[in-house]
C-alpha atoms as a PDB file:
ATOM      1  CA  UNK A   1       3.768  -3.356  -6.694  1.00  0.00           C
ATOM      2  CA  UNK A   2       6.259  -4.493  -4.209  1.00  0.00           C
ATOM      3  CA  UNK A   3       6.317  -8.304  -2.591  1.00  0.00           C
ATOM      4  CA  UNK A   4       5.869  -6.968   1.125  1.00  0.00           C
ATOM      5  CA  UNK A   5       6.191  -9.745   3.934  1.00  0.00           C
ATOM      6  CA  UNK A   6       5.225  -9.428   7.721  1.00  0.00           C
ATOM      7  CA  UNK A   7       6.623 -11.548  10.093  1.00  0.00           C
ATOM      8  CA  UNK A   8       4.461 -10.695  13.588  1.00  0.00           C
ATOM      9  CA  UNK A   9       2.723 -11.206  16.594  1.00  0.00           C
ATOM     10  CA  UNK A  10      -1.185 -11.122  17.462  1.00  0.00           C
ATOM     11  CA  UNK A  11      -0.321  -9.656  20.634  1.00  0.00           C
ATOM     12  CA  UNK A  12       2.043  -7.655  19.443  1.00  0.00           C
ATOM     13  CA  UNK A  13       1.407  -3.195  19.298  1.00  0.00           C
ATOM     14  CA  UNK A  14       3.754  -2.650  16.795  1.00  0.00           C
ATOM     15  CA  UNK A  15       2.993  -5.158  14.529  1.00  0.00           C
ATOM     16  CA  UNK A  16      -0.642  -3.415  14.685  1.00  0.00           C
ATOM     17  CA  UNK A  17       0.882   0.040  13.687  1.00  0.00           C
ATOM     18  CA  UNK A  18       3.105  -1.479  11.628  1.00  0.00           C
ATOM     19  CA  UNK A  19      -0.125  -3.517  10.205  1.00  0.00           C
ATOM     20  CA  UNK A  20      -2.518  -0.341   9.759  1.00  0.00           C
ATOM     21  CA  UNK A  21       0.579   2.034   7.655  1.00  0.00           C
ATOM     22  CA  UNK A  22       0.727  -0.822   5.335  1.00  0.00           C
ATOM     23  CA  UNK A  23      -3.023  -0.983   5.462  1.00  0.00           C
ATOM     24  CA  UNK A  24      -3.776   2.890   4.968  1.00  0.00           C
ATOM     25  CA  UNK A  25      -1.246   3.228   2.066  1.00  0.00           C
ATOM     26  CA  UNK A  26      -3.248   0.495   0.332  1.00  0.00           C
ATOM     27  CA  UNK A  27       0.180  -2.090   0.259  1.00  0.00           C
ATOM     28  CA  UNK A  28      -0.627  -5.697  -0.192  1.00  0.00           C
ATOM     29  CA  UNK A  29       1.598  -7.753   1.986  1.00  0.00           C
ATOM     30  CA  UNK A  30       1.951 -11.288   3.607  1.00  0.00           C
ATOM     31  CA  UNK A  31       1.397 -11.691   7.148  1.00  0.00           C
ATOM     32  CA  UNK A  32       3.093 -14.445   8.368  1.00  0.00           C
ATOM     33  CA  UNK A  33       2.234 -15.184  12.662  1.00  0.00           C
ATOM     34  CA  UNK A  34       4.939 -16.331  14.681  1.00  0.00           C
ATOM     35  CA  UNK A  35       2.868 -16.628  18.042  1.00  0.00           C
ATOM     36  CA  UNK A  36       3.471 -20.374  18.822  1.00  0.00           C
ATOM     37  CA  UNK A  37       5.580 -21.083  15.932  1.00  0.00           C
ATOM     38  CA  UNK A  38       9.453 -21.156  17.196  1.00  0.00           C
ATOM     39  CA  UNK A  39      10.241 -22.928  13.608  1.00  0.00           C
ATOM     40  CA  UNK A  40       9.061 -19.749  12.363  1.00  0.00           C
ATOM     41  CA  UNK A  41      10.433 -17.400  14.235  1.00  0.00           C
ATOM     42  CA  UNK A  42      13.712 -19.044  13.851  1.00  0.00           C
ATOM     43  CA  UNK A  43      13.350 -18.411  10.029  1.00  0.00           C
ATOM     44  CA  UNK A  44      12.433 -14.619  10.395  1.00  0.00           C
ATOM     45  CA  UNK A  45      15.915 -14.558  12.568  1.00  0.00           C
ATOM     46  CA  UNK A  46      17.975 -16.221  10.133  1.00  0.00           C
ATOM     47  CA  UNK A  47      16.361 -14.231   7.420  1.00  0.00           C
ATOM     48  CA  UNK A  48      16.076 -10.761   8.948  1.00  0.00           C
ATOM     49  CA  UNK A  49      18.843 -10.711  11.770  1.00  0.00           C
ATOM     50  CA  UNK A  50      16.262  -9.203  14.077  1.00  0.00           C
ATOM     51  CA  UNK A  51      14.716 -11.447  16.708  1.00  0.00           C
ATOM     52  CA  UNK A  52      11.594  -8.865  17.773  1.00  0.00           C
ATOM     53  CA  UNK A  53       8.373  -8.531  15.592  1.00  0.00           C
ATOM     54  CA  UNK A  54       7.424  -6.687  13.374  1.00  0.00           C
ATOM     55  CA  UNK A  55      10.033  -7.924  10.643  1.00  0.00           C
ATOM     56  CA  UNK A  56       9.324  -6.687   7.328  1.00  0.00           C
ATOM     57  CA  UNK A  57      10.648  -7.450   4.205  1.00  0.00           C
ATOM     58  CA  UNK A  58      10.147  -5.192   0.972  1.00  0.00           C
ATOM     59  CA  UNK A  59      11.084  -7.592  -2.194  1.00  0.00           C
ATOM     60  CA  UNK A  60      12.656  -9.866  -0.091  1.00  0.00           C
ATOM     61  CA  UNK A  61      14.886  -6.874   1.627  1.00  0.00           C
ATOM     62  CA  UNK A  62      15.239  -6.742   5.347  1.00  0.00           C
ATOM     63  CA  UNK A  63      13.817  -2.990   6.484  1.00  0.00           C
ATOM     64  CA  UNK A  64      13.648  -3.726  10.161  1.00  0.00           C
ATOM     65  CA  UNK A  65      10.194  -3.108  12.101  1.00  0.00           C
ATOM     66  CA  UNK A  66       7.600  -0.536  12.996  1.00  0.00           C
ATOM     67  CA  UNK A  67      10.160   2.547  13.517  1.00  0.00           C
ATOM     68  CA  UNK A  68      11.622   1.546  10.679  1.00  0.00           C
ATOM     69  CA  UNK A  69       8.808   1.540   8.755  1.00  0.00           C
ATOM     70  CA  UNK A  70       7.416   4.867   9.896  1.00  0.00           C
ATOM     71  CA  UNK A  71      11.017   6.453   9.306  1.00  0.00           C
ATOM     72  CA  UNK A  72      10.695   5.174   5.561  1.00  0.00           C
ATOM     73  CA  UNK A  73       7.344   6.735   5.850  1.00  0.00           C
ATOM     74  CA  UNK A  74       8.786   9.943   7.033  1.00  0.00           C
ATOM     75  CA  UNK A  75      11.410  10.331   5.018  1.00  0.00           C
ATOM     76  CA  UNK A  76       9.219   9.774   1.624  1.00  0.00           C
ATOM     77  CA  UNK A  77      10.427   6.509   0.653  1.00  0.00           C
ATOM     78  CA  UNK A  78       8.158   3.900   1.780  1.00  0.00           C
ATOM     79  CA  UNK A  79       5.787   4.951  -1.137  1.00  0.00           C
ATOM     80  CA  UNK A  80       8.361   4.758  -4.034  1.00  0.00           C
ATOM     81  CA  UNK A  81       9.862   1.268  -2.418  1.00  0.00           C
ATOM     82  CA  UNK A  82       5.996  -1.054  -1.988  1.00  0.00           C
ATOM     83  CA  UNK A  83       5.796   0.549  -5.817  1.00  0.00           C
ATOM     84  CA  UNK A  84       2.470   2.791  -4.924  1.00  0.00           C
ATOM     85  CA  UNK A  85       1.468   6.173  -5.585  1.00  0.00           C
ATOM     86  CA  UNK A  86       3.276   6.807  -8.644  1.00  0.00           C
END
């Protein structure tokens, strides 16, 4: 199975979408909350690029965030890259 990292925001509705795909495909991931942590956020920048939340990382890969999760989704790949369903 895939290392699958979260970088997100309580408040946030597409790290909630984002949250349940993950969730209803049975992926284990790290959640990390950057609500009130700029140290944090300033990593998930320099690591992803992106400065919005969700960022998600599949084995240490930048994806991007909910769309592009879904899209992976979509497309039939999301499955093969968290390592599931085979």
């Amino acid at each position: 199975m895939a290392n699958v990292t979260m970088y997100g925001s309580a408040y946030c509705p597409y790290c909630l979408r984002a949250r349940a795909l993950l969730d209803e495909l049975g992926s284990v991931y790290n959640y990390i909350p950057v609500d009130g942590e700029p140290l944090v956020r300033q990593e998930m920048t320099e690591k992803s690029g992106g400065h919005t939340v969700p960022q998600i990382f599949i084995d240490d890969t930048p994806i991007g965030g909910c769309d592009d999760l879904y899209a992976l989704h979509r497309e039939g790949k999301l499955e093969e890259m968290l390592g599931i369903g085979q």
